[in-house]
Protein backbone atom coordinates (compact mmCIF):
# COMPACT_ATOMS: atom_id res chain seq x y z
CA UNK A 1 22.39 86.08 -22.60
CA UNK A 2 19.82 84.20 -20.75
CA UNK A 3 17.50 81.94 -23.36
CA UNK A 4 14.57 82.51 -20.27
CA UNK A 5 15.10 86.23 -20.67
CA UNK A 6 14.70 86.59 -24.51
CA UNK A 7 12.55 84.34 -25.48
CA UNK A 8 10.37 82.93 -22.83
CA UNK A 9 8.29 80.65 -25.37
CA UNK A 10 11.37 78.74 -25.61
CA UNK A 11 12.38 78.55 -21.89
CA UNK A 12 8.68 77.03 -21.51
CA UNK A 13 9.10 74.62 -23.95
CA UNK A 14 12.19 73.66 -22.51
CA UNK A 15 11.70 73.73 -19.33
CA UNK A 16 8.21 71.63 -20.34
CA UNK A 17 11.18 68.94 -22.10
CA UNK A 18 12.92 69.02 -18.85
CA UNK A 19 9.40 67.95 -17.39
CA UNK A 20 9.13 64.66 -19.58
CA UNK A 21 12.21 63.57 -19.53
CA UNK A 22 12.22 63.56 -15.53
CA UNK A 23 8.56 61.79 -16.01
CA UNK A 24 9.88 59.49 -18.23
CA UNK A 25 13.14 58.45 -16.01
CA UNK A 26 11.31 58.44 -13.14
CA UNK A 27 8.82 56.10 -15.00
CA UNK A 28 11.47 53.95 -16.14
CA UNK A 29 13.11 53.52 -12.82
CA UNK A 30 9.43 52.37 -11.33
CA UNK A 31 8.84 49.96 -14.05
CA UNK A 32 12.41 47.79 -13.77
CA UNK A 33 12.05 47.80 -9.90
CA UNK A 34 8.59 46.76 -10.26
CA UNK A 35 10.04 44.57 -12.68
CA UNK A 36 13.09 43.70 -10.27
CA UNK A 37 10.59 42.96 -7.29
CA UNK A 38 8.29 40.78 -9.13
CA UNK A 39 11.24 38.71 -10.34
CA UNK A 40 12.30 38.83 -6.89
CA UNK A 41 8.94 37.49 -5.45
CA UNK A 42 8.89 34.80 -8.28
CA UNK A 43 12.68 33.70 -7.06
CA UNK A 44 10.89 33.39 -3.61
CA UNK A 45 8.10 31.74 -4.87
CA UNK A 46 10.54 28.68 -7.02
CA UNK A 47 12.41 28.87 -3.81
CA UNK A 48 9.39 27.60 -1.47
CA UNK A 49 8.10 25.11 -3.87
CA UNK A 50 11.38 23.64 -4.31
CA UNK A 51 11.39 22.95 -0.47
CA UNK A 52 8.07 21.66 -0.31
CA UNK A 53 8.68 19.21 -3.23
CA UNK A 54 12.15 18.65 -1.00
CA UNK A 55 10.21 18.25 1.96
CA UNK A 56 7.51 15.84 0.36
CA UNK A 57 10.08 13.64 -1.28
CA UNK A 58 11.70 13.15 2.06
CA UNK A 59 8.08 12.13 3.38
CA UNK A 60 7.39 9.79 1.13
CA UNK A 61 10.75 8.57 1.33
CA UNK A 62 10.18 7.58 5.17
CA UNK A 63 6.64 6.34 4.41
CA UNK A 64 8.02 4.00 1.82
CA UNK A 65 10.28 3.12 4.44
CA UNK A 66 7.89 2.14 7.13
CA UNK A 67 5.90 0.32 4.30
CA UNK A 68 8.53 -2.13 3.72
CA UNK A 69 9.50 -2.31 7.04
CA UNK A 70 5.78 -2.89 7.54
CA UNK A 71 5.75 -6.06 4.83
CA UNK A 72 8.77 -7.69 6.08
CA UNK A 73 7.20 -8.50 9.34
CA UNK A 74 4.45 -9.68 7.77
CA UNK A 75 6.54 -11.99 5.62
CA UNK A 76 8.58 -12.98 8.41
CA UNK A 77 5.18 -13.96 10.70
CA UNK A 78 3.95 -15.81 7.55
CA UNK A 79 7.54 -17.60 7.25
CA UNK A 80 7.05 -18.91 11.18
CA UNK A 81 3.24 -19.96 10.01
CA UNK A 82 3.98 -21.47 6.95
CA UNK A 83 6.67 -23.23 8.64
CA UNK A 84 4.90 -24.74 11.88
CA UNK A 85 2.08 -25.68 9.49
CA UNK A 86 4.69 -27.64 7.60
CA UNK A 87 5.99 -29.14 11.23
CA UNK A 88 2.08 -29.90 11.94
CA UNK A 89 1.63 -31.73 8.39
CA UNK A 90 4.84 -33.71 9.13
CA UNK A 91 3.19 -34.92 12.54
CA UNK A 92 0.59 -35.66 11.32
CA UNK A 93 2.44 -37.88 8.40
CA UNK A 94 3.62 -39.37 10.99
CA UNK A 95 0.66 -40.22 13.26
CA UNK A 96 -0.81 -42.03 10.13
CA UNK A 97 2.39 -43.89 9.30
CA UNK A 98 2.24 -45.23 12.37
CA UNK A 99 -1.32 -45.94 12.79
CA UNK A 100 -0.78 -48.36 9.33
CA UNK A 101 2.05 -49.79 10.83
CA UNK A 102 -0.07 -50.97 13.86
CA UNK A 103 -2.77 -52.18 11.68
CA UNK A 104 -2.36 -55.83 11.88
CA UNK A 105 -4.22 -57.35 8.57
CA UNK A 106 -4.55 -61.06 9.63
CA UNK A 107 -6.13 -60.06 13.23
CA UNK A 108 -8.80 -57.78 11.27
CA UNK A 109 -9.71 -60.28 8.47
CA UNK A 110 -10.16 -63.12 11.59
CA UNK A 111 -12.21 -60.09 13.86
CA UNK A 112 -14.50 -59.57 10.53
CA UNK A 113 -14.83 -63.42 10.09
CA UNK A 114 -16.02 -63.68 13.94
CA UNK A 115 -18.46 -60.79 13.37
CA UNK A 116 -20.17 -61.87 10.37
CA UNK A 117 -18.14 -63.04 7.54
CA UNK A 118 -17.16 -61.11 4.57
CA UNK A 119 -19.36 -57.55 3.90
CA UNK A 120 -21.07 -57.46 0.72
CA UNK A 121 -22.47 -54.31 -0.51
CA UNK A 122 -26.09 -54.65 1.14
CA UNK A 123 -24.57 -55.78 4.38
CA UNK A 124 -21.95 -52.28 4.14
CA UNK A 125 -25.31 -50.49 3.43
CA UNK A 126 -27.30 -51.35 6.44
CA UNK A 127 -24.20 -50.94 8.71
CA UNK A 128 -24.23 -47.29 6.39
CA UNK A 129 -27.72 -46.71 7.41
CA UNK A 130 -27.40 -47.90 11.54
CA UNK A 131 -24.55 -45.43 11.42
CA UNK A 132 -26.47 -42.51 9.79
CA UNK A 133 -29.07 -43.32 12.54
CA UNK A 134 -27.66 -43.62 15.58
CA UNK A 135 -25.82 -40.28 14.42
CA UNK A 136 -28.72 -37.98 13.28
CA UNK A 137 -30.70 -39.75 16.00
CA UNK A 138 -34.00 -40.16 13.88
CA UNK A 139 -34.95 -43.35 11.78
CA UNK A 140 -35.74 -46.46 11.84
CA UNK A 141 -32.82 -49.04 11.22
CA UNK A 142 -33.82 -52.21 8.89
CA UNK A 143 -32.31 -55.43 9.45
């Protein structure tokens, strides 16, 4: 016999059972695919900051590059500096050395005899002073 026919209480409440249970599947299924898509969005999510830490690293990779790039030319321009201002000092050593070597002591001591005889302080002060003079111009220069 039918259970809907005789006792139609019972086919309600089952039928109501029936009801539920299909609520509570379909339920279930919506909650693991939400559950599935957020996952899936959150995979997508690692997934793009993964390449943009990927892609930054390769940035500053090349920037850190260029930068040394950057400071060996700079080294290399100071190296040529450094070293012509060493070639310059060199001349220069040598335009004194050879200055001294042309100085001829016994023609100067017989040029300062002819000129005045040995300077003494006051004597290398007033040729101090005429200097200062004729150089600024201005003053008065004591004999």
């Amino acid at each position: 016999a039918d259970t809907n026919s005789t006792c139609p209480a019972l086919a309600k409440l089952l039928n109501t059972d029936k009801n539920r249970s299909s609520r509570r599947s379909r339920g279930w299924t919506w909650k693991k695919t939400e559950y599935f898509n957020i996952n899936m969005e959150g995979h997508q999510m690692r997934l793009k900051w993964e390449n943009t830490l990927k892609n930054c690293y390769q940035i500053t990779q090349e920037l850190e590059k260029q930068r040394l790039e950057v400071l060996c030319n700079l080294l290399s321009r100071y190296k040529l500096h450094m070293s012509s201002f060493g070639q310059t000092l060199k001349h220069g050593q040598k335009q004194i050395e050879q200055a001294v070597q042309r100085v001829d002591m016994e023609k100067d001591g017989v040029l300062q005899h002819q000129h005045g005889g040995s300077p003494d302080e006051t004597q290398v002060g007033k040729h101090t002073e005429k200097l200062l003079s004729d150089h600024t111009g201005a003053g008065e220069t004591t004999t």
